[in-house]
C-alpha atoms as a PDB file:
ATOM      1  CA  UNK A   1     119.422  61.449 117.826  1.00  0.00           C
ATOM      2  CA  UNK A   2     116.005  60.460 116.834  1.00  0.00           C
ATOM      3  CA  UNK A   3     115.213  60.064 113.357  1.00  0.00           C
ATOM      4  CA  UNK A   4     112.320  62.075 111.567  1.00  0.00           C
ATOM      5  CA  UNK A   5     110.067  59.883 110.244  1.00  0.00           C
ATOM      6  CA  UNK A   6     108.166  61.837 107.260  1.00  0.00           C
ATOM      7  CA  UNK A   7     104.654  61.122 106.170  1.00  0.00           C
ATOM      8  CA  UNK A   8     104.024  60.328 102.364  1.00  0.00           C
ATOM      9  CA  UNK A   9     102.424  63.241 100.056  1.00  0.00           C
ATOM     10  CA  UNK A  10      98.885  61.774 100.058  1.00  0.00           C
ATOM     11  CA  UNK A  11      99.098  61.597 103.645  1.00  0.00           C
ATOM     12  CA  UNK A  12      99.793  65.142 104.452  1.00  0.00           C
ATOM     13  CA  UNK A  13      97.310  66.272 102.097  1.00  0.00           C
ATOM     14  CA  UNK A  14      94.862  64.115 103.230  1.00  0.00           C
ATOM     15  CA  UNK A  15      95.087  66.250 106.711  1.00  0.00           C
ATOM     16  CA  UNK A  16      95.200  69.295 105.304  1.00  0.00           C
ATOM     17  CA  UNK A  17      92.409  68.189 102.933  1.00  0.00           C
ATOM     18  CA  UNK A  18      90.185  67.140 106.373  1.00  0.00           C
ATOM     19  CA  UNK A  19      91.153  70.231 107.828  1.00  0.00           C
ATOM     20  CA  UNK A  20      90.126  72.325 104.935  1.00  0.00           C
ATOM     21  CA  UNK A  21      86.346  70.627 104.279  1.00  0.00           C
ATOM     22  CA  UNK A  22      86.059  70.639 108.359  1.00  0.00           C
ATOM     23  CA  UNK A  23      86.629  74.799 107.690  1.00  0.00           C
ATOM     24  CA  UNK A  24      84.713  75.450 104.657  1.00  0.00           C
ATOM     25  CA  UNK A  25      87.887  76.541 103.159  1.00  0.00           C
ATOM     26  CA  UNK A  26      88.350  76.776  99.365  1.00  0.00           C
ATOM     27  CA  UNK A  27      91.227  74.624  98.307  1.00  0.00           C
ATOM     28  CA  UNK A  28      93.299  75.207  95.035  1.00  0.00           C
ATOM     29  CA  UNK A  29      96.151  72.340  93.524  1.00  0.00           C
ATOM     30  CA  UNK A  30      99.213  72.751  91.780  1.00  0.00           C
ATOM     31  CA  UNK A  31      99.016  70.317  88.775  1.00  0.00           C
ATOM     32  CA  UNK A  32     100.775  67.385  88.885  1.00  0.00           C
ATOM     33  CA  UNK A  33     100.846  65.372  92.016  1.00  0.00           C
ATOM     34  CA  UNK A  34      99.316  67.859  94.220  1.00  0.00           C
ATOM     35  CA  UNK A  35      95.852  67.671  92.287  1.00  0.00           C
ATOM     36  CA  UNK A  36      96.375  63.657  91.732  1.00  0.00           C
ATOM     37  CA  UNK A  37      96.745  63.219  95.279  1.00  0.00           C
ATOM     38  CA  UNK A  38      94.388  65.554  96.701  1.00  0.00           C
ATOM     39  CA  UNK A  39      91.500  63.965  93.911  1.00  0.00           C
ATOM     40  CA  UNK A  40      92.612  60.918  95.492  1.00  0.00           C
ATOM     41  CA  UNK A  41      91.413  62.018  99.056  1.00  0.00           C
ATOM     42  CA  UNK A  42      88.246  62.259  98.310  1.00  0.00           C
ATOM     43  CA  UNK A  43      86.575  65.130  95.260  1.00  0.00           C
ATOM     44  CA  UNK A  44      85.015  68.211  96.607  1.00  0.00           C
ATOM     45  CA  UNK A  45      83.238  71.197  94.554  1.00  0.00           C
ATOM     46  CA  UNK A  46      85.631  73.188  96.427  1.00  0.00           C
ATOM     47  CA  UNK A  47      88.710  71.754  94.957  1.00  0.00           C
ATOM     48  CA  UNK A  48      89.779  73.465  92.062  1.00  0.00           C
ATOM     49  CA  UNK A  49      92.213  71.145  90.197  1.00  0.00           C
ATOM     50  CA  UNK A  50      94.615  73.369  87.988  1.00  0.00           C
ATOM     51  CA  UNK A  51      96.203  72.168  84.361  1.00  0.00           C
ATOM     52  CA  UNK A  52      98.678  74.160  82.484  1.00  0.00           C
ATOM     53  CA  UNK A  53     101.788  75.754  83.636  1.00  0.00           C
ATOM     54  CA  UNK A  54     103.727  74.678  86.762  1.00  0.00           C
ATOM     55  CA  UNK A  55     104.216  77.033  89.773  1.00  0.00           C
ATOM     56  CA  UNK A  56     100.269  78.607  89.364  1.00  0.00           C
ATOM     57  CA  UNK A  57      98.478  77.510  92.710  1.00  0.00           C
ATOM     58  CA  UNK A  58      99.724  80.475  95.023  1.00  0.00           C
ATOM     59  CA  UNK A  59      98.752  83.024  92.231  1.00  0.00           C
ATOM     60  CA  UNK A  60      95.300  81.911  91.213  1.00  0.00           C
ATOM     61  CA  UNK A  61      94.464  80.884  95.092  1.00  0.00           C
ATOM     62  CA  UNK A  62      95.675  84.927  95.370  1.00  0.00           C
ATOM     63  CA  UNK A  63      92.565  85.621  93.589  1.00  0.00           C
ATOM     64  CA  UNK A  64      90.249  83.177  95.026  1.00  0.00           C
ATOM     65  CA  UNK A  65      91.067  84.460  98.273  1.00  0.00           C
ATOM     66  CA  UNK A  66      90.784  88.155  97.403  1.00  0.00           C
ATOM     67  CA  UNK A  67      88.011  87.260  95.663  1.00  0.00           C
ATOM     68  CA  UNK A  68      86.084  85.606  98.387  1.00  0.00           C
ATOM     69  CA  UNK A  69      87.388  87.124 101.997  1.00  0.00           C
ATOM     70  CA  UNK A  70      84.828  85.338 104.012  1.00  0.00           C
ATOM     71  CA  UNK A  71      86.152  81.896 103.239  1.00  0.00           C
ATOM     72  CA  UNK A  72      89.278  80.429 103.954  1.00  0.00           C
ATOM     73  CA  UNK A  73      91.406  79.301 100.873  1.00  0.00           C
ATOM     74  CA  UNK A  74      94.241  76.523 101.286  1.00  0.00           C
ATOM     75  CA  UNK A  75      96.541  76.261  98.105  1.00  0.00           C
ATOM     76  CA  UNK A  76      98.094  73.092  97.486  1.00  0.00           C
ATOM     77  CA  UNK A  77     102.275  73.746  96.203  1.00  0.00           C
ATOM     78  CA  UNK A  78     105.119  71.275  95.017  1.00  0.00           C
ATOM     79  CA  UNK A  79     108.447  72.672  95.794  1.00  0.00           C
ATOM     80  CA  UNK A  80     109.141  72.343  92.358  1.00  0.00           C
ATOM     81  CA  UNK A  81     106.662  74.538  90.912  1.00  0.00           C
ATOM     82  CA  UNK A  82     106.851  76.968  93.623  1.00  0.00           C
ATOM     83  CA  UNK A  83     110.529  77.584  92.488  1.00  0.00           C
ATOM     84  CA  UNK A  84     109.062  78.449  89.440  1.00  0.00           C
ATOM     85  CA  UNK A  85     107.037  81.480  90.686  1.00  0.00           C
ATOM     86  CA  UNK A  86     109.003  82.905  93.627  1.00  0.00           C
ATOM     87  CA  UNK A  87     107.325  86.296  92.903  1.00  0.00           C
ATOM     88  CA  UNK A  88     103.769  84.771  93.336  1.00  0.00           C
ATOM     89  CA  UNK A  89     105.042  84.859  97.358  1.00  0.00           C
ATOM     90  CA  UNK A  90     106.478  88.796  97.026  1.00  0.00           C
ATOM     91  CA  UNK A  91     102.856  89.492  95.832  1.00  0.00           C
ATOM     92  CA  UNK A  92     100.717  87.655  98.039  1.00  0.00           C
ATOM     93  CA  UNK A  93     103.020  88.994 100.541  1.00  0.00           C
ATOM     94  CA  UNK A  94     101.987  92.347  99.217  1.00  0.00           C
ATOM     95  CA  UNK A  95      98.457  92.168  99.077  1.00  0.00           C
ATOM     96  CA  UNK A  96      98.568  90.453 102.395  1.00  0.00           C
ATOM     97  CA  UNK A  97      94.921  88.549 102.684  1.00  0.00           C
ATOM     98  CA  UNK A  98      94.146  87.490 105.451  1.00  0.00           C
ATOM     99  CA  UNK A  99      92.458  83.990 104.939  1.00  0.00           C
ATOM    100  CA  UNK A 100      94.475  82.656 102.698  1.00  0.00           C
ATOM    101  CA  UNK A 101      97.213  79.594 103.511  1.00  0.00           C
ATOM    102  CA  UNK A 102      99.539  78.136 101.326  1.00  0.00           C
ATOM    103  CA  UNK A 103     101.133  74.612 102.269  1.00  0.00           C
ATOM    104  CA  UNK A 104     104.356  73.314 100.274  1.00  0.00           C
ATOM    105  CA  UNK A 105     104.695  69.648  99.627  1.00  0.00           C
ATOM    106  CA  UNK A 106     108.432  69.828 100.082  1.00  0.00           C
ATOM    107  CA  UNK A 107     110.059  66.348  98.892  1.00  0.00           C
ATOM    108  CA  UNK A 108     113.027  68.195  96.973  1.00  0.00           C
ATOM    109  CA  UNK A 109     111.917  66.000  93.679  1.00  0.00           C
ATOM    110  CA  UNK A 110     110.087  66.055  91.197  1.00  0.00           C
ATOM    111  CA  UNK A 111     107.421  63.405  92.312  1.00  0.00           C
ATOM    112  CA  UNK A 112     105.430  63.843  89.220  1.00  0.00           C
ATOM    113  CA  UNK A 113     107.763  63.091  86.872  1.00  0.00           C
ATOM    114  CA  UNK A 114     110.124  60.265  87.938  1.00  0.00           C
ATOM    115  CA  UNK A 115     111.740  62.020  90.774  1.00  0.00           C
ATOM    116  CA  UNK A 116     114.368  64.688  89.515  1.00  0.00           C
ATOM    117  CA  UNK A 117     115.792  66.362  91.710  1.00  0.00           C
ATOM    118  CA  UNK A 118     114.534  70.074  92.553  1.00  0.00           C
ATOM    119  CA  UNK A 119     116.130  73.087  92.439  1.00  0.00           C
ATOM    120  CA  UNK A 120     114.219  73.556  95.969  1.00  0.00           C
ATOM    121  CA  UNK A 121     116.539  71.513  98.166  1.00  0.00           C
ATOM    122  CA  UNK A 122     118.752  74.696  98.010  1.00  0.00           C
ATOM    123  CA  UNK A 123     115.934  76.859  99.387  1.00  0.00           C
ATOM    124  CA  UNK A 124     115.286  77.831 103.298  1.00  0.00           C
ATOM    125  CA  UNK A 125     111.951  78.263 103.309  1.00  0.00           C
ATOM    126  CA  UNK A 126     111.442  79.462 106.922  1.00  0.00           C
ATOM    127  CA  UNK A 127     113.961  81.992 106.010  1.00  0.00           C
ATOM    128  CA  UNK A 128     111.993  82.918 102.768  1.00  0.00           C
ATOM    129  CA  UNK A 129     109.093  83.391 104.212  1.00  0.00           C
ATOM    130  CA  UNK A 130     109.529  85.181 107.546  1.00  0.00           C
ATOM    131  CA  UNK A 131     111.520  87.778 105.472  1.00  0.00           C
ATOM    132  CA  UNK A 132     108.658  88.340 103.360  1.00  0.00           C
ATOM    133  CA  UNK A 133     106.603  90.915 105.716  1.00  0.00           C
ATOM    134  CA  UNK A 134     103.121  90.269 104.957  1.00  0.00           C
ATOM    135  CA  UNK A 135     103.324  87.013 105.792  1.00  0.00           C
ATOM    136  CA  UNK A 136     102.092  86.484 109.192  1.00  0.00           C
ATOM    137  CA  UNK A 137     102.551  82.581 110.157  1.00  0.00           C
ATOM    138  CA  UNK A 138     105.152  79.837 109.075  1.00  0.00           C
ATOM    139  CA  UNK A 139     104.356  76.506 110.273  1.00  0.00           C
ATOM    140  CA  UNK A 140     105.761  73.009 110.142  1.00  0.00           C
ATOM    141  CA  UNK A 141     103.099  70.776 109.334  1.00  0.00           C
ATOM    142  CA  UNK A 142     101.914  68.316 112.036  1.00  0.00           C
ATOM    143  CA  UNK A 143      99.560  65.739 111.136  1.00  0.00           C
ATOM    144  CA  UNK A 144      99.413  65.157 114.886  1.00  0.00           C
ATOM    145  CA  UNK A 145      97.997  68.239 115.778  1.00  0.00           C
ATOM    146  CA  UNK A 146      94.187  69.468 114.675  1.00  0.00           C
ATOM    147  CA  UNK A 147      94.471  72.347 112.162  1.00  0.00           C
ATOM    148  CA  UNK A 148      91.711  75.245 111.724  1.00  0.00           C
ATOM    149  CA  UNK A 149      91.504  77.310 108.649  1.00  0.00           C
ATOM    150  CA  UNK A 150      89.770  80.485 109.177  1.00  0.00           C
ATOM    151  CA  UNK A 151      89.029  83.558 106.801  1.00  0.00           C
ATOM    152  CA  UNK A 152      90.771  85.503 109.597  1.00  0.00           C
ATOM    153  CA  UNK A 153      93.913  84.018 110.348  1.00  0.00           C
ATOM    154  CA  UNK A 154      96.457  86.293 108.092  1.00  0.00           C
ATOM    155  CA  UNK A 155      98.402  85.085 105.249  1.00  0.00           C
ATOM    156  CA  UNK A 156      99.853  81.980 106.483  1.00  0.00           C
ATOM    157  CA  UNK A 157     102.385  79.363 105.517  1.00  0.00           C
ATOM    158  CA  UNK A 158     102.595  75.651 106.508  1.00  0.00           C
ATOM    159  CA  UNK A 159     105.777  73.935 105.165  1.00  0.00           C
ATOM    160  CA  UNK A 160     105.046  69.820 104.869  1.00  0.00           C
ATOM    161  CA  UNK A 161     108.264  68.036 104.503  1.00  0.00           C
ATOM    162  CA  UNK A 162     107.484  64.766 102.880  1.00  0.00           C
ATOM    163  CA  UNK A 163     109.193  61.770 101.375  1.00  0.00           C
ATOM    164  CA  UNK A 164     108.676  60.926  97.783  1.00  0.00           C
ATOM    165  CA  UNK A 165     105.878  58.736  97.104  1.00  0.00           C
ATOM    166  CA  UNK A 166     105.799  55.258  96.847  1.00  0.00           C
ATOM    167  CA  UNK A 167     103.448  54.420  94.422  1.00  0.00           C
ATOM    168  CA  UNK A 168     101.669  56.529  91.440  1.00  0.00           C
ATOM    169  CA  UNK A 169      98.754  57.983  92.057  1.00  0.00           C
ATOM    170  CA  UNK A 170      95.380  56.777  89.693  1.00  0.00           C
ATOM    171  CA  UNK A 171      94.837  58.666  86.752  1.00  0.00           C
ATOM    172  CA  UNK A 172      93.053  61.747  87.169  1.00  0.00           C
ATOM    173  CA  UNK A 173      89.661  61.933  85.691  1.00  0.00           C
ATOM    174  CA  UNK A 174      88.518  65.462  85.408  1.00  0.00           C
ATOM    175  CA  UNK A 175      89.124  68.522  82.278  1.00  0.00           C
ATOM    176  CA  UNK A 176      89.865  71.750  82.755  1.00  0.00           C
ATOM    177  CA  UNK A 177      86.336  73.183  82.148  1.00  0.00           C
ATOM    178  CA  UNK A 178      84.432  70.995  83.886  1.00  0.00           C
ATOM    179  CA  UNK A 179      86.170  71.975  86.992  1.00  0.00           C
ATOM    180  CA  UNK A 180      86.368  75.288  86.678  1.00  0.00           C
ATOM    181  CA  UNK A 181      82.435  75.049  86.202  1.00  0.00           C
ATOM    182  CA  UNK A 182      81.547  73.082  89.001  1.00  0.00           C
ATOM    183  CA  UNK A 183      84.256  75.079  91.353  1.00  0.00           C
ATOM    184  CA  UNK A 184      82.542  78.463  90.105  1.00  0.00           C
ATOM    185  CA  UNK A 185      79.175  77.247  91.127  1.00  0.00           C
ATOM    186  CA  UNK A 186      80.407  75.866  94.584  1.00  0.00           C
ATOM    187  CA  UNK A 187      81.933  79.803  95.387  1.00  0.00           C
ATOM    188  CA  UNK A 188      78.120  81.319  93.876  1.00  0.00           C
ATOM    189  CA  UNK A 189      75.963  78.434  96.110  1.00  0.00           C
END
């Protein structure tokens, strides 16, 4: 049997962060090592970073994506946090947009803060998600394969299994209202 070799964090969002500028897609981060990592891509205007409570992304990329229908909007999850806000999938589930995507960085740790374990190792996320009816696509992600976002493409999911990192991320440089500003005038350009 053929062992599964799985990429790093930064790698997978590095993809999904290529496939997201290549699509004009709107991108929103959990905090923690989803926003470290993804700053450490490359910065974009269209990256809105969050701070504050865990588990946020898939509700406030909600709104950015009901918010802007035209665009495509990627949000960013830890496995972690997203165990924290279940209900953010019953609702996005509910409102069912159709250009929004969210991927889960699924290491079953805690990255961010020394690696404790996750409540998420107990979850089944393909079953989770299928059951949930307005989601329309569940995906393993395949850094192999090209990846289009597109404002049209229903509410998606792409689960990224990853190992824990290897290495800390650099610090992250940015505060809260300085990238809210600069995200709010990339969505009004």
């Amino acid at each position: 049997m053929l062992e599964t070799i799985l990429p790093e964090q930064i790698d997978a969002i590095a993809f999904l962060a290529e496939a997201a500028q290549n699509s004009g897609a709107l991108v929103v981060s959990e905090i923690g090592s989803q926003t470290t990592w993804l700053h450490e891509t490359g910065d974009h205007d269209s990256y809105l970073y969050l701070s504050g409570p865990m588990g946020a992304a898939p509700s406030v990329a909600l709104g950015v994506a009901l918010s802007n229908p035209e665009k495509p909007v990627l949000a960013l999850c830890g496995d972690g946090a997203l165990v924290m806000n279940f209900s953010a999938l019953v609702t996005a589930s509910n409102e069912t947009p159709k250009n929004l995507t969210l991927a889960l960085m699924d290491n079953g740790v805690y990255d961010f803060t020394g690696k404790v374990p996750s409540p998420s190792v107990a979850v089944d996320w393909e079953k989770l998600i299928t059951g949930l009816p307005g989601f329309t696509h569940f995906a393993q992600l395949d850094v192999g394969t090209p990846l289009e976002l597109t404002a049209d493409h229903g509410l998606s999911f792409i689960h990224c299994p990853v190992k824990p990192a290897s290495r800390k991320p650099a610090p992250f440089p940015f505060r809260a209202p300085e990238i809210y500003k600069r995200f709010l005038n990339h969505v009004k350009a």
